[in-house]
Protein backbone atom coordinates (compact mmCIF):
# COMPACT_ATOMS: atom_id res chain seq x y z
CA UNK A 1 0.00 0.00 0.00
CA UNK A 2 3.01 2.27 1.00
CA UNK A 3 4.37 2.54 -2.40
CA UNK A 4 1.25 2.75 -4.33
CA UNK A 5 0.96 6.02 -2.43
CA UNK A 6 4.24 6.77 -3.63
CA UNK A 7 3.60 6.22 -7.15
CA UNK A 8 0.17 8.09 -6.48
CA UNK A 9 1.99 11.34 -5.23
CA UNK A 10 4.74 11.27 -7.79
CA UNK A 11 2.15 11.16 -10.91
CA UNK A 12 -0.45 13.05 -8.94
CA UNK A 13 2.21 16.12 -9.28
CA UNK A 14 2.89 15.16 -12.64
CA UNK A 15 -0.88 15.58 -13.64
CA UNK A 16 -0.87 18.86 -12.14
CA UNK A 17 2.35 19.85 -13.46
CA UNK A 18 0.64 19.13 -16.88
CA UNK A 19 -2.31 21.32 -16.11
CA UNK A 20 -0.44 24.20 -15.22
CA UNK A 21 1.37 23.48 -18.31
CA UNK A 22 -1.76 23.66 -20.42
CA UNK A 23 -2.97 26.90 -18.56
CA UNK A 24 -0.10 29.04 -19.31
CA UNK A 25 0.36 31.34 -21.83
CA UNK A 26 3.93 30.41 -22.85
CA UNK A 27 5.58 26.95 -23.70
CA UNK A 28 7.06 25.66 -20.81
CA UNK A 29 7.94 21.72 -20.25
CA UNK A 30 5.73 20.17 -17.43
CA UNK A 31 8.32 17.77 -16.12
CA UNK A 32 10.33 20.89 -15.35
CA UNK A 33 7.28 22.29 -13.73
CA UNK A 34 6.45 19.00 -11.59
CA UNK A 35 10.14 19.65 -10.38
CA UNK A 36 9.37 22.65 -9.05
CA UNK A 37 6.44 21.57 -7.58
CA UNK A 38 7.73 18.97 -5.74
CA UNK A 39 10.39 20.63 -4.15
CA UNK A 40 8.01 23.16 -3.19
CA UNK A 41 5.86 20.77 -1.85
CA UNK A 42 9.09 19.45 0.09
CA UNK A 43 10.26 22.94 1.30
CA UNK A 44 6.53 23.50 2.73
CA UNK A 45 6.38 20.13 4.45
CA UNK A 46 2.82 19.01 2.24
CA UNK A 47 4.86 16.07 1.03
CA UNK A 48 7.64 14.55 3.37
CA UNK A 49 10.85 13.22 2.00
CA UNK A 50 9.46 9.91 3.48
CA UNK A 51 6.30 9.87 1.34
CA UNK A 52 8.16 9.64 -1.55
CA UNK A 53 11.90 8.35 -0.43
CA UNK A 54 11.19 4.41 -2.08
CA UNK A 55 10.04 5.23 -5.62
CA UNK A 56 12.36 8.17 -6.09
CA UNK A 57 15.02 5.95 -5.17
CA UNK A 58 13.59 2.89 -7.67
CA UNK A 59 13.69 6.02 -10.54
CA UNK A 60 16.86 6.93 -9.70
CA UNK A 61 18.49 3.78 -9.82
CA UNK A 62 16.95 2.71 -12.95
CA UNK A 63 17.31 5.64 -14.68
CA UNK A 64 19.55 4.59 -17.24
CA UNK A 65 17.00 2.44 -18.55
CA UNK A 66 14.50 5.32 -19.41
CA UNK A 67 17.58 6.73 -22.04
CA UNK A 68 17.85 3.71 -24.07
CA UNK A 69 14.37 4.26 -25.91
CA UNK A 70 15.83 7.91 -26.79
CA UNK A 71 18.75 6.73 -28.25
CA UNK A 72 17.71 4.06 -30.15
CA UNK A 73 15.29 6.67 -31.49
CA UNK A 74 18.50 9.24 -32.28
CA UNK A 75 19.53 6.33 -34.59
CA UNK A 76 16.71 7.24 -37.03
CA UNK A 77 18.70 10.56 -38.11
CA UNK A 78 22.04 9.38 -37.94
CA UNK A 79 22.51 10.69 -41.74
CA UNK A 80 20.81 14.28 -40.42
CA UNK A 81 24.10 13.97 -37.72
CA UNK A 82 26.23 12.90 -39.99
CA UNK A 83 25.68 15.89 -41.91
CA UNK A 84 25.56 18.44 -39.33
CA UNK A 85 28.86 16.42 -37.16
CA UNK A 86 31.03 19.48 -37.03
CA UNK A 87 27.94 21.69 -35.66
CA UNK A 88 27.38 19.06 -32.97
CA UNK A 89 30.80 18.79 -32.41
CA UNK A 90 31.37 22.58 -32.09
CA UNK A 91 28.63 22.92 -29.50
CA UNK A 92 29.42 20.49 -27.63
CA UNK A 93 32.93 21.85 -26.92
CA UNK A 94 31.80 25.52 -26.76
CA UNK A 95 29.23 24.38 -23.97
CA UNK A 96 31.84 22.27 -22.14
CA UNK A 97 34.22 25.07 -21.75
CA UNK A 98 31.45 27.50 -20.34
CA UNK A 99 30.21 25.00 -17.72
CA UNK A 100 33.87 24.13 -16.47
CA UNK A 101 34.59 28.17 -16.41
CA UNK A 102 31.21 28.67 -15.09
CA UNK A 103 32.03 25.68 -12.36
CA UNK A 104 35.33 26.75 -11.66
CA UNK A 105 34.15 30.50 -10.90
CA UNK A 106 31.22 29.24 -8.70
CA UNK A 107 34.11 26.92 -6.97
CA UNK A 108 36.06 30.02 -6.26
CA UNK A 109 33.41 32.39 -5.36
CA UNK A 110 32.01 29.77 -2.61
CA UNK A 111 35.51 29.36 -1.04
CA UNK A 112 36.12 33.32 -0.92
CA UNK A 113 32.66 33.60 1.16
CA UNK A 114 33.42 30.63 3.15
CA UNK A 115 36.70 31.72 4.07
CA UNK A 116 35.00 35.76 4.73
CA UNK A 117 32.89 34.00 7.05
CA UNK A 118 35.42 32.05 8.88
CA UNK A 119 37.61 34.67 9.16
CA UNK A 120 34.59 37.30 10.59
CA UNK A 121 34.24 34.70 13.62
């Protein structure tokens, strides 16, 4: 009974997630929106981390599994990435470098304020 109250919570915010979805005015995914949802949810104490702690794990640990239908379905335009290889390619690398600067900068700006605070005391 426990975890089909689990499964009922986690698609019960997806359902709503997809309702708000259809309600607003601008394109926005609903599986982002059932994200924020839940962790509002969380951070207001509706839903406990208990409520929902079994089946999140069981998602989580199987989560490779929900990739393979994508990529199997990536294979039906392999000649579209063949053609477009160096674009791919070129994004990839451009986006790499901005997260690691972007990561490294975050990194540094955390360990300035930690070390302001710990030096304040």
């Amino acid at each position: 009974m426990k975890i089909l109250l689990q499964i009922g919570i986690v698609f019960g915010v997806y359902w709503a997630s997809q309702c708000i979805e259809a309600i607003l005015p601008i394109p926005f995914p609903a599986s982002v929106i059932s994200l924020l949802l839940l962790l509002a949810l969380l951070v207001l104490g509706v839903v406990k981390v208990d409520h929902i702690r079994e089946k999140a794990d069981f998602l989580l640990g199987n989560l490779g599994f929900f990739f393979v239908p994508v990529s199997v379905g990536i294979m039906n335009y392999f000649d579209l990435i063949r053609q477009n290889a160096t674009a791919f390619i070129t994004i990839c690398v451009v986006s790499l470098v901005l997260t690691y600067g972007a990561t490294v900068a975050a990194v540094r700006l955390t360990c300035r304020l930690v070390e302001k605070k710990g030096g304040s005391r």
